[in-house]
C-alpha atoms as a PDB file:
ATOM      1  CA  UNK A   1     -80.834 -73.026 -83.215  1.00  0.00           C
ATOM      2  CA  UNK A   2     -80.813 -74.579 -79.696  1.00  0.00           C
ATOM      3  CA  UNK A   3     -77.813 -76.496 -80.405  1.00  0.00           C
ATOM      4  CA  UNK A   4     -75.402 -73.423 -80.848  1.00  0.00           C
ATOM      5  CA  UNK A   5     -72.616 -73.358 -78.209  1.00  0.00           C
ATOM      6  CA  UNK A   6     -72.181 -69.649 -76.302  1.00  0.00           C
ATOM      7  CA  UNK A   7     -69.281 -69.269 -78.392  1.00  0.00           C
ATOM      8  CA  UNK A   8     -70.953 -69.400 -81.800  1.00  0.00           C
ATOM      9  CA  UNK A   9     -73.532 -67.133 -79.981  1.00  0.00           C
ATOM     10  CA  UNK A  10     -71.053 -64.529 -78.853  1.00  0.00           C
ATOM     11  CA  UNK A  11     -69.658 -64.576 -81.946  1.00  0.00           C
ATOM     12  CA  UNK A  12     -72.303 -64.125 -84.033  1.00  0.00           C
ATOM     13  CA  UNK A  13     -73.440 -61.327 -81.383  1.00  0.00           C
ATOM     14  CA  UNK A  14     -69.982 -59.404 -81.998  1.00  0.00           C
ATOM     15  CA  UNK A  15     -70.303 -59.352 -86.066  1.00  0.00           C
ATOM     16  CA  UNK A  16     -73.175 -58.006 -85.078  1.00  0.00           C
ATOM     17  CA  UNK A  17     -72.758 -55.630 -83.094  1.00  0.00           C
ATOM     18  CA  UNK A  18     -69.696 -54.408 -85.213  1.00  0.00           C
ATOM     19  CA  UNK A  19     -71.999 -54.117 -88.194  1.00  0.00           C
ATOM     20  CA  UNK A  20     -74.348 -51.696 -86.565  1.00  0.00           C
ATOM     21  CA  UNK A  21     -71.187 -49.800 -84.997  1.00  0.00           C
ATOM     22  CA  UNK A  22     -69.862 -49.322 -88.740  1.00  0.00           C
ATOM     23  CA  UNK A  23     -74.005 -47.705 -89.363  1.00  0.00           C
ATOM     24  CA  UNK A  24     -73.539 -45.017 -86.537  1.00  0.00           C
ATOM     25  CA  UNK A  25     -70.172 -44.240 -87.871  1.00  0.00           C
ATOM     26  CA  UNK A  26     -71.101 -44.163 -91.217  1.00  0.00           C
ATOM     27  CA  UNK A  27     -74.665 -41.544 -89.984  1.00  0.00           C
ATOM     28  CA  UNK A  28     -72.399 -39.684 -88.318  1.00  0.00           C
ATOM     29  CA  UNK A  29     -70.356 -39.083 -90.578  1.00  0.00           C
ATOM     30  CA  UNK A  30     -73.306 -37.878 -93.421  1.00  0.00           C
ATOM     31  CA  UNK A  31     -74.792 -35.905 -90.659  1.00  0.00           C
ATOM     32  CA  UNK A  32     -78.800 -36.652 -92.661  1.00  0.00           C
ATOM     33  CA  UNK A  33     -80.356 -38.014 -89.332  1.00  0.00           C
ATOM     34  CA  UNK A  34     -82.913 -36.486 -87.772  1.00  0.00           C
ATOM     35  CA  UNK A  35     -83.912 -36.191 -83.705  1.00  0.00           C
ATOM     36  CA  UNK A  36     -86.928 -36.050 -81.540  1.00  0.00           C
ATOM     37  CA  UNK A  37     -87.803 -36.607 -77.854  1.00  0.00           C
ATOM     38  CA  UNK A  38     -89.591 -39.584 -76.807  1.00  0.00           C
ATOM     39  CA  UNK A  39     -92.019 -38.742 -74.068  1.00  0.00           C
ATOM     40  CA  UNK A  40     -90.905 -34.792 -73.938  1.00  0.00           C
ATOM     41  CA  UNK A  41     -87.346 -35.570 -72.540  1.00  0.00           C
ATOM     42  CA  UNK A  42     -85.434 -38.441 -74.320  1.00  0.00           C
ATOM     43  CA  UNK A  43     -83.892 -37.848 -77.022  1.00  0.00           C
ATOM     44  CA  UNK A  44     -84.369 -40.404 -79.951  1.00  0.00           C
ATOM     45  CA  UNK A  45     -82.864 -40.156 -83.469  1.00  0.00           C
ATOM     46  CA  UNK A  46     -83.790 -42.252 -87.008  1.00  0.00           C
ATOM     47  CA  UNK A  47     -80.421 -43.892 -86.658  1.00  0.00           C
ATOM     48  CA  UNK A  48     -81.175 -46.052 -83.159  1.00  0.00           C
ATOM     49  CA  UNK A  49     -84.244 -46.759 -85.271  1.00  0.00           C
ATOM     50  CA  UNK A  50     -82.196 -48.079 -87.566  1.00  0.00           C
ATOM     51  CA  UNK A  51     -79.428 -50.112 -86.231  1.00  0.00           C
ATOM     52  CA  UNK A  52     -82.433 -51.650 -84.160  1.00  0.00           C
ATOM     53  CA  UNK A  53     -83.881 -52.500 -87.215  1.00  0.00           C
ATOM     54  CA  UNK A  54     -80.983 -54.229 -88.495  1.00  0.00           C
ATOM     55  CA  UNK A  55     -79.849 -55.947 -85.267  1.00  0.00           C
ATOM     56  CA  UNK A  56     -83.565 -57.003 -85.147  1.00  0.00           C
ATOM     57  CA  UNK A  57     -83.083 -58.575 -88.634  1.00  0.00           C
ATOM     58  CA  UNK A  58     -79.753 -60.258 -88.346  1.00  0.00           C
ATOM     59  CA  UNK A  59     -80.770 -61.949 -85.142  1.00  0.00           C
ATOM     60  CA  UNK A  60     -83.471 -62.620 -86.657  1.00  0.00           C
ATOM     61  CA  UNK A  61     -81.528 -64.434 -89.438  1.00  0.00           C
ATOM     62  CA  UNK A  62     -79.599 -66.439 -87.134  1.00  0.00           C
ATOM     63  CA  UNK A  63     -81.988 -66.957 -84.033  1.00  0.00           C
ATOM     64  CA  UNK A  64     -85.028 -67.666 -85.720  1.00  0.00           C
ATOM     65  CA  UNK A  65     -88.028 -67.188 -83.468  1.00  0.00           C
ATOM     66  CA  UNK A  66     -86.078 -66.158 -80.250  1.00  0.00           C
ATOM     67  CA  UNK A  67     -87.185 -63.011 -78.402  1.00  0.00           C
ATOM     68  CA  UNK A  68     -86.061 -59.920 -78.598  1.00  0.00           C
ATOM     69  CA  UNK A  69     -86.756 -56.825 -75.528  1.00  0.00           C
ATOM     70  CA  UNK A  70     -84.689 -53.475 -77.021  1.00  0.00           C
ATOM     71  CA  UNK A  71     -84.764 -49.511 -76.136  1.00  0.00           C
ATOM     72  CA  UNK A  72     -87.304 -49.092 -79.711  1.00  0.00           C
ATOM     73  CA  UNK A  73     -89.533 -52.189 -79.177  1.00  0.00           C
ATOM     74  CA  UNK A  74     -89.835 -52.131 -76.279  1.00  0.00           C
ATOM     75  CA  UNK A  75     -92.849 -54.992 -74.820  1.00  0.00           C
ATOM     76  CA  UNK A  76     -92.913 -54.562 -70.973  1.00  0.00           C
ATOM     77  CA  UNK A  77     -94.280 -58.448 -70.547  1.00  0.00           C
ATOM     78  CA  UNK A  78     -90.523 -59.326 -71.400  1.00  0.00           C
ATOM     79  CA  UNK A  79     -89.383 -58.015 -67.984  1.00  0.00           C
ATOM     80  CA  UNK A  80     -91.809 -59.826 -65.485  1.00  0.00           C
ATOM     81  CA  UNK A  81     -92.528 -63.150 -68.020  1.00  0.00           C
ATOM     82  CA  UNK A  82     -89.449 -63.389 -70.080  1.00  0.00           C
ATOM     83  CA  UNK A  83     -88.772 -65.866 -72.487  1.00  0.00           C
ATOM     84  CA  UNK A  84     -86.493 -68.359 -72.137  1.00  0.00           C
ATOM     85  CA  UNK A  85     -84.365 -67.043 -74.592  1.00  0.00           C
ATOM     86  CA  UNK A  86     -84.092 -63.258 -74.596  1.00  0.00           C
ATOM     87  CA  UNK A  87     -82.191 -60.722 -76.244  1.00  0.00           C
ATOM     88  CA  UNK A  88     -81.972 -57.432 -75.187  1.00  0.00           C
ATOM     89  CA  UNK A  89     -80.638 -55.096 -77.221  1.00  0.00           C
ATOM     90  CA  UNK A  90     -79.871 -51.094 -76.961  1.00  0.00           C
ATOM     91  CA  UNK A  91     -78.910 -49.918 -80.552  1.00  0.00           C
ATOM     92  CA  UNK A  92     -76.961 -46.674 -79.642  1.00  0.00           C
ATOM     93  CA  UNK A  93     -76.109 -46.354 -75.843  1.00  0.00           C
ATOM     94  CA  UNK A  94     -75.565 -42.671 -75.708  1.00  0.00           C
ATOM     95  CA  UNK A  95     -77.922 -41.359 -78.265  1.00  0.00           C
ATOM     96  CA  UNK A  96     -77.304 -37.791 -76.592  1.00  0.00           C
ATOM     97  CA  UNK A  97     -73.022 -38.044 -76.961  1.00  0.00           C
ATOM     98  CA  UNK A  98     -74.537 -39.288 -80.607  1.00  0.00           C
ATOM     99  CA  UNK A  99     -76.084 -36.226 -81.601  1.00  0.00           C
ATOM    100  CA  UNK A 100     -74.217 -34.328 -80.033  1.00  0.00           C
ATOM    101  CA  UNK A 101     -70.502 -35.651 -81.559  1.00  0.00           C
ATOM    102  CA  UNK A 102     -69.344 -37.430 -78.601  1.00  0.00           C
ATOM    103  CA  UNK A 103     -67.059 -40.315 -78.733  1.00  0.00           C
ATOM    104  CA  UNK A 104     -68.597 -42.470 -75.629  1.00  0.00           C
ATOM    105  CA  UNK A 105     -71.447 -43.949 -77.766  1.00  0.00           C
ATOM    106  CA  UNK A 106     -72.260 -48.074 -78.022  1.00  0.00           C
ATOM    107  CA  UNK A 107     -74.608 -50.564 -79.136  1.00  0.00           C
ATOM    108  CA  UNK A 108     -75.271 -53.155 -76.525  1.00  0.00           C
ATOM    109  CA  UNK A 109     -76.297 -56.707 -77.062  1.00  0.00           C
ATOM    110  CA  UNK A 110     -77.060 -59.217 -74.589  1.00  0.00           C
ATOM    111  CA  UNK A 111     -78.686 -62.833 -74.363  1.00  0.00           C
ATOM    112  CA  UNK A 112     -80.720 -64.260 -71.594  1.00  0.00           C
ATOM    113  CA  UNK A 113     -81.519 -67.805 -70.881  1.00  0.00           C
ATOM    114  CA  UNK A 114     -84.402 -68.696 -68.334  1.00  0.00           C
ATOM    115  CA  UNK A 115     -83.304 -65.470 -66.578  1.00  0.00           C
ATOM    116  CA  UNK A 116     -79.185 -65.480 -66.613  1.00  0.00           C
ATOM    117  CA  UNK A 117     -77.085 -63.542 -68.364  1.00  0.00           C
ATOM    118  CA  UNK A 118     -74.774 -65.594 -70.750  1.00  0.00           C
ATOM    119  CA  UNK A 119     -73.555 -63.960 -73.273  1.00  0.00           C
ATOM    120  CA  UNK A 120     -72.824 -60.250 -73.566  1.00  0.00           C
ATOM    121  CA  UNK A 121     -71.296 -57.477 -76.090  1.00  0.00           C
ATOM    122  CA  UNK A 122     -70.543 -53.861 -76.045  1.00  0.00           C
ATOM    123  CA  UNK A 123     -69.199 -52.201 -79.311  1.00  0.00           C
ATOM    124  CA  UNK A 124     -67.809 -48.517 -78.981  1.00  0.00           C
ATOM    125  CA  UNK A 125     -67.868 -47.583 -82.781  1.00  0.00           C
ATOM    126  CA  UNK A 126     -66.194 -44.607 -82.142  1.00  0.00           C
ATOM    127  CA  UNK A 127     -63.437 -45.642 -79.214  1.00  0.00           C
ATOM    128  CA  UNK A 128     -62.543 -48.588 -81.423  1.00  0.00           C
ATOM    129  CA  UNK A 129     -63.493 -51.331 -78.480  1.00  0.00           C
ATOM    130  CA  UNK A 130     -65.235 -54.042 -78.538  1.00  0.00           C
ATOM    131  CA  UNK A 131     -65.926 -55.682 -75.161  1.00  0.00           C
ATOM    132  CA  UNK A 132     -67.566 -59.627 -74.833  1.00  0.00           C
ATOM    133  CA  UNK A 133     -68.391 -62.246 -72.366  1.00  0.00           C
ATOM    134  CA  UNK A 134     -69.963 -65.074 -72.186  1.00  0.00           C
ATOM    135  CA  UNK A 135     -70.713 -67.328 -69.017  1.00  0.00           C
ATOM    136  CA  UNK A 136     -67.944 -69.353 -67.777  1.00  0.00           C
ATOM    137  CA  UNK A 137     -65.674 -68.004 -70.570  1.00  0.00           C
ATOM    138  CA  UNK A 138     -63.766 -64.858 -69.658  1.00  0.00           C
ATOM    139  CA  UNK A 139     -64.143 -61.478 -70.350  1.00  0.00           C
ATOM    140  CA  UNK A 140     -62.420 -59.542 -73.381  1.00  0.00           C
ATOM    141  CA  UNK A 141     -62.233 -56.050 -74.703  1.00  0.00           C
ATOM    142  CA  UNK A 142     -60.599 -56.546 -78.203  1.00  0.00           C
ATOM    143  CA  UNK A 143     -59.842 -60.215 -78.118  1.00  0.00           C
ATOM    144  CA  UNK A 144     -57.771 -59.242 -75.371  1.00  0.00           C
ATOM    145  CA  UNK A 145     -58.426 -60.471 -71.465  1.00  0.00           C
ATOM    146  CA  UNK A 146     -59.782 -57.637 -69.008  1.00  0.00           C
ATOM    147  CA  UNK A 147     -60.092 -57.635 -65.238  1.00  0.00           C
ATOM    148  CA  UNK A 148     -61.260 -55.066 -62.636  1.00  0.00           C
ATOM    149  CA  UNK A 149     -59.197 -52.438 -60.627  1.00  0.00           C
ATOM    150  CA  UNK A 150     -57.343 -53.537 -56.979  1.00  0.00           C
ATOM    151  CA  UNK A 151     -58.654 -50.797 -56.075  1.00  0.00           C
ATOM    152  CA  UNK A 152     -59.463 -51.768 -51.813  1.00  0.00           C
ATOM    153  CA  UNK A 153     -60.689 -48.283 -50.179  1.00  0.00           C
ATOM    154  CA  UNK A 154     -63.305 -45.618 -51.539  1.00  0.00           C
ATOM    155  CA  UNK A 155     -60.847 -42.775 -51.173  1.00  0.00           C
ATOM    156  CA  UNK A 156     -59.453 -44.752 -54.205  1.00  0.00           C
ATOM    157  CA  UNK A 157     -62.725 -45.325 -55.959  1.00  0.00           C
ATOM    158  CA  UNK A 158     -63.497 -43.489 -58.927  1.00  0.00           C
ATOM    159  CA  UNK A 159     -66.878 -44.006 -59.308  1.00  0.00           C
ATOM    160  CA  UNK A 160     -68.946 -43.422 -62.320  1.00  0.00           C
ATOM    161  CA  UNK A 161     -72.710 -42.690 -62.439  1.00  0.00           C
ATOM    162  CA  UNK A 162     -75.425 -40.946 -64.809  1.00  0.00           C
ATOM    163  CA  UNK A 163     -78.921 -39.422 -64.297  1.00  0.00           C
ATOM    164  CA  UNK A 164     -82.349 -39.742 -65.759  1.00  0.00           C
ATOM    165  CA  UNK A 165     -83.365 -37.544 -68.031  1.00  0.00           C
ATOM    166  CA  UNK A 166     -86.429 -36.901 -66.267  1.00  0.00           C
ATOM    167  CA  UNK A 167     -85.103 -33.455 -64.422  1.00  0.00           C
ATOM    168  CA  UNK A 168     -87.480 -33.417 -61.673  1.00  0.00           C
ATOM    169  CA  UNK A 169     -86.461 -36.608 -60.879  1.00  0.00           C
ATOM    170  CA  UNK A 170     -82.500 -35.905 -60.508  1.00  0.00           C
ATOM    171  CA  UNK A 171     -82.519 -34.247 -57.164  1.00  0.00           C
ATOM    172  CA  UNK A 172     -82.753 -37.410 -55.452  1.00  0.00           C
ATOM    173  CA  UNK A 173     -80.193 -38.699 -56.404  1.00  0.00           C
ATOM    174  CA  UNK A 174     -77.918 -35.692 -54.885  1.00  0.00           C
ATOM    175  CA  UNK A 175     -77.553 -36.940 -51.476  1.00  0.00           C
ATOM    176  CA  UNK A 176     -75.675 -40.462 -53.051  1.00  0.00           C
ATOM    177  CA  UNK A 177     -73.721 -38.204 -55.418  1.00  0.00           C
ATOM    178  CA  UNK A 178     -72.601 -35.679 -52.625  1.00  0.00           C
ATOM    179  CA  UNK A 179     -70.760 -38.844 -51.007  1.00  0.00           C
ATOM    180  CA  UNK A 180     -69.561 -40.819 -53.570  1.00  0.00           C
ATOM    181  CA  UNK A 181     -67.673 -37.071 -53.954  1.00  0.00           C
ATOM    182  CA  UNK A 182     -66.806 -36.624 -50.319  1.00  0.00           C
ATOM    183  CA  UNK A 183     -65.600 -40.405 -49.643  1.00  0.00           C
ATOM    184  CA  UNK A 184     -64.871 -41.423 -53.085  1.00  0.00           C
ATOM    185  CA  UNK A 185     -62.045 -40.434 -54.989  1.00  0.00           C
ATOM    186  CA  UNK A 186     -63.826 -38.988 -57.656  1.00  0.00           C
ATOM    187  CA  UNK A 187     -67.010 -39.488 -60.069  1.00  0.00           C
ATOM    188  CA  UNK A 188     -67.387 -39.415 -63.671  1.00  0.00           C
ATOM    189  CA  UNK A 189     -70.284 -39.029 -66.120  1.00  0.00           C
ATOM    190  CA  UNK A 190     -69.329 -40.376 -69.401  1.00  0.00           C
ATOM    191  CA  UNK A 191     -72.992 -41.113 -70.760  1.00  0.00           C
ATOM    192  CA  UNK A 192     -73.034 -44.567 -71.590  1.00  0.00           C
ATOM    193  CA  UNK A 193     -74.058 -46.669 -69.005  1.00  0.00           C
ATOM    194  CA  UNK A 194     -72.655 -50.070 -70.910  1.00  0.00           C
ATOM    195  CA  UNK A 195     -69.489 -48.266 -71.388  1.00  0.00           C
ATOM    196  CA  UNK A 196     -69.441 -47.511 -67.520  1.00  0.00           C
ATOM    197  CA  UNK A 197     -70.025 -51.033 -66.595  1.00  0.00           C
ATOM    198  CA  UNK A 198     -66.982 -51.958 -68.904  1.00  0.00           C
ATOM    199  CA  UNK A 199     -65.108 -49.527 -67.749  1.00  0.00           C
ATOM    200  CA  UNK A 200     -65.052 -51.520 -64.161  1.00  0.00           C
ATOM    201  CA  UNK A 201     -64.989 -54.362 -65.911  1.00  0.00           C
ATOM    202  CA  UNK A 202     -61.895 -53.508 -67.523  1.00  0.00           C
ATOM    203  CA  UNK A 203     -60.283 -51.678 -64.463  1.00  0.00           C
ATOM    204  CA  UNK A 204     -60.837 -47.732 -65.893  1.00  0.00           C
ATOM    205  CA  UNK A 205     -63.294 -47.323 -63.090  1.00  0.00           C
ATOM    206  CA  UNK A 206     -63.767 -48.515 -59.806  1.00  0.00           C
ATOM    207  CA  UNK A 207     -67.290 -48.975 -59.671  1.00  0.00           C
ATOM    208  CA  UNK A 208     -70.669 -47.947 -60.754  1.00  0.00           C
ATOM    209  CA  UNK A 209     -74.608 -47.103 -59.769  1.00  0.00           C
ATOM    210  CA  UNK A 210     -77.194 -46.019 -61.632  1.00  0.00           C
ATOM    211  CA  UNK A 211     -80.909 -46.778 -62.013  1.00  0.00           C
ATOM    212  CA  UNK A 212     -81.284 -47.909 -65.958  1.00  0.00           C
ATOM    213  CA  UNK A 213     -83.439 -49.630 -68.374  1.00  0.00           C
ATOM    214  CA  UNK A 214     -82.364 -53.440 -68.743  1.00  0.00           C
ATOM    215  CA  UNK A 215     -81.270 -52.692 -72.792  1.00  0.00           C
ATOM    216  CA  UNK A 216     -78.996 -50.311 -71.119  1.00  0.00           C
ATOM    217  CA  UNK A 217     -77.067 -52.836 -68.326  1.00  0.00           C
ATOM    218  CA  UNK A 218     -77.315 -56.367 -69.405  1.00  0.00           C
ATOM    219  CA  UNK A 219     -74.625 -56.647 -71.814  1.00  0.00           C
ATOM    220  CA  UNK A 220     -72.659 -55.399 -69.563  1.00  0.00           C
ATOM    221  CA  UNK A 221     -73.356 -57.042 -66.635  1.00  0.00           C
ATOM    222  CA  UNK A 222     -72.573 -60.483 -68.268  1.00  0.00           C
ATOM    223  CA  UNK A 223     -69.156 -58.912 -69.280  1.00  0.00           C
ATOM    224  CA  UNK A 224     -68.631 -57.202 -65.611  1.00  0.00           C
ATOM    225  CA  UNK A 225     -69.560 -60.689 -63.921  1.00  0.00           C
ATOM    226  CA  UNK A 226     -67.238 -62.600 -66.262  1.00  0.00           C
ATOM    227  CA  UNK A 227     -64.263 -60.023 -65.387  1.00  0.00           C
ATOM    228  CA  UNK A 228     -63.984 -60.514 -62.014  1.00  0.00           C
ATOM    229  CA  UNK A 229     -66.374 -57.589 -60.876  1.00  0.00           C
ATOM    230  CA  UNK A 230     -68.895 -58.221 -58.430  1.00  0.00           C
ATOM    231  CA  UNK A 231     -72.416 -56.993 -59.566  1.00  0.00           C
ATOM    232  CA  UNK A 232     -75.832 -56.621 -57.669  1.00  0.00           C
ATOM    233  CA  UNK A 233     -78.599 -53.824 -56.838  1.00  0.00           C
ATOM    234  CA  UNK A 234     -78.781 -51.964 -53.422  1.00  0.00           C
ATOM    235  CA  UNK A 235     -82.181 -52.543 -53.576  1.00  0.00           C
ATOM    236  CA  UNK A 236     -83.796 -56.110 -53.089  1.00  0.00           C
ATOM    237  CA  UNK A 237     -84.893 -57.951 -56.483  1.00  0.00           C
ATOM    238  CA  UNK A 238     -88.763 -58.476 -56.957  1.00  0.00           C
ATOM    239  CA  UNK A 239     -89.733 -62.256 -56.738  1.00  0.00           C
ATOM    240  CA  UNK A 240     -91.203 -62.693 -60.753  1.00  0.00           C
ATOM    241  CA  UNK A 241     -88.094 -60.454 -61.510  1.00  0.00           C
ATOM    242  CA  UNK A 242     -84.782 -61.988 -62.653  1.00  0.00           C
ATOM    243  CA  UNK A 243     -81.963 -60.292 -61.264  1.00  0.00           C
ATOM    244  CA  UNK A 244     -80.025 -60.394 -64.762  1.00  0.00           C
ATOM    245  CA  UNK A 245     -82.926 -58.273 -65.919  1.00  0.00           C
ATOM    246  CA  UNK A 246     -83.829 -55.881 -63.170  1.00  0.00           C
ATOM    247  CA  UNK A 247     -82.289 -52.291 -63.499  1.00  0.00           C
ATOM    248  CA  UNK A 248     -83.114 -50.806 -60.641  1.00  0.00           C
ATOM    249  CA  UNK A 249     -79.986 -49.082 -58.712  1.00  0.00           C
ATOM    250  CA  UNK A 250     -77.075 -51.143 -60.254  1.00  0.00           C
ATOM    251  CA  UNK A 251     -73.788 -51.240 -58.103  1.00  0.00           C
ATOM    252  CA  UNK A 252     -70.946 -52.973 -60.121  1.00  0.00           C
ATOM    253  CA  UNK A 253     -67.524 -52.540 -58.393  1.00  0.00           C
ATOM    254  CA  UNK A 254     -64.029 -54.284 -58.132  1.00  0.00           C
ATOM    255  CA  UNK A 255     -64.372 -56.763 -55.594  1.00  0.00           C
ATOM    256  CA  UNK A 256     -62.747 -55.264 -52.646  1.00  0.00           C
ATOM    257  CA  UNK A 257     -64.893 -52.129 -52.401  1.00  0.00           C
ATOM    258  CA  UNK A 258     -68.588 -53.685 -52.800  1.00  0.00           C
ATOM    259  CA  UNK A 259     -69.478 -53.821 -49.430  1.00  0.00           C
ATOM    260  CA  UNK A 260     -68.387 -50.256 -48.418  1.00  0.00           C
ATOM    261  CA  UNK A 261     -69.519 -48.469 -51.882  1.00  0.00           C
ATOM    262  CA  UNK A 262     -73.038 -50.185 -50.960  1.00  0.00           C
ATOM    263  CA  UNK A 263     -73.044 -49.496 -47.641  1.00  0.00           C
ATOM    264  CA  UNK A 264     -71.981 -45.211 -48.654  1.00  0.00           C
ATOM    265  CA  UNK A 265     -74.682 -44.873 -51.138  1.00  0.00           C
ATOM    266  CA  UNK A 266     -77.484 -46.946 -48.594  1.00  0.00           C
ATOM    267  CA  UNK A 267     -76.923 -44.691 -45.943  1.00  0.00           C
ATOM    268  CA  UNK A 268     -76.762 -41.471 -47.900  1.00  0.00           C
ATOM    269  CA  UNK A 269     -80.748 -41.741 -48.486  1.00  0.00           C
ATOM    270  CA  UNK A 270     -81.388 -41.813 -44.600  1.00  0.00           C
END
């Protein structure tokens, strides 16, 4: 398959995608699944096992051979030797608004080649949006062209964020929320961390950090970049590390606040 175009790749990506989103809905809807924490504190259920199942198999089907890094199969080689050809796939992005009958809930499908971003989708079964890049080719959310906020000062920003679910490991991260609520002009917590980064993408929010997993961002990112929105870490990128693959603290913002949303959350850790 090394001759298919990013197009044919982004579209087979969305089918995708919307295939697994009509899975959730229909699980959901039947209410059989059942739930369990992974490692004492995150929550998995037998649907992401699943939908990663079948994502697995229908790029599997069409991308014979090509690597695959997602939230269930998870092989930590792919983030410091990745292949050349990558996919990295979450199967439900908010497996906690899942459960728990919340409507900000998405599978996430990316593709990496020799450590970029190219090609990028975000399906919100339940919002009815589907949201795609790929590189050099725009950014959508329902066929339709997006682009990030004007948004040019942080008492303008609204800023959305999450936490881990590690609870000793949240007060940290107070000191950066405390500002981003003094200087900002609000924050939100929807859950999703690929719906936040098309949310800025898109223009709902102004920008975005968190600390993630890469099957959580890199969708995203590709569709963020492709928007308009600038996208980086306020931390530098290890060496054997792509930076389309690293997930440590994310900052994705409209263009015009970058510099002072990164420069806020840096010096709230001092």
């Amino acid at each position: 398959m090394a001759n298919v175009t990013l197009e044919e790749r982004l579209a087979i990506a969305t089918s995708i995608a919307e295939e697994a989103g009509k899975m959730i809905r229909d699980a959901r809807e039947q209410q059989t699944f059942s739930q369990r924490l992974k490692a004492g504190i995150e929550l998995v259920t037998d649907v992401d096992v699943a939908v990663d199942k079948l994502i697995s198999q229908r790029l599997e089907e069409h991308f014979p051979g090509e690597a695959r890094l997602s939230e269930e199969l998870s092989p930590e080689e792919a983030l410091h030797n990745p292949a050349e050809q990558l996919w990295v796939v979450d199967p439900i992005d908010g497996t906690v608004n899942f459960a728990q009958g919340l409507r900000h809930v998405a599978v996430s499908i990316g593709w990496i080649e020799q450590g970029i971003g190219k090609v990028g989708v975000v399906h919100a079964p339940f919002l009815s949006e589907t949201f795609s890049a790929a590189q050099g080719l725009g950014a959508f959310c329902n066929q339709q062209p997006i682009s990030p906020s004007h948004a040019a000062s942080l008492d303008s920003t609204l800023v959305g964020t999450g936490f881990p679910y590690d609870k000793t490991a949240r007060k940290a991260l107070l000191p950066r929320l405390e500002a981003a609520l003094t200087h900002c002009q609000d924050v939100r917590r929807n859950g999703s961390a690929a719906l936040d980064i098309c949310d800025v993408a898109c223009g709902r929010l102004d920008a975005y950090y968190e600390t993630v997993s890469p099957w959580d961002f890199v969708a995203g990112w590709v569709i963020a970049r492709e928007a308009g929105a600038r996208v980086g870490h306020l931390v530098a990128v290890p060496e054997n590390v792509p930076a389309d693959l690293f997930p440590e603290q994310l900052l994705i913002t409209t263009p015009n606040v970058y510099e002072a949303m990164a420069s806020l959350l840096k010096q709230a850790d001092r």
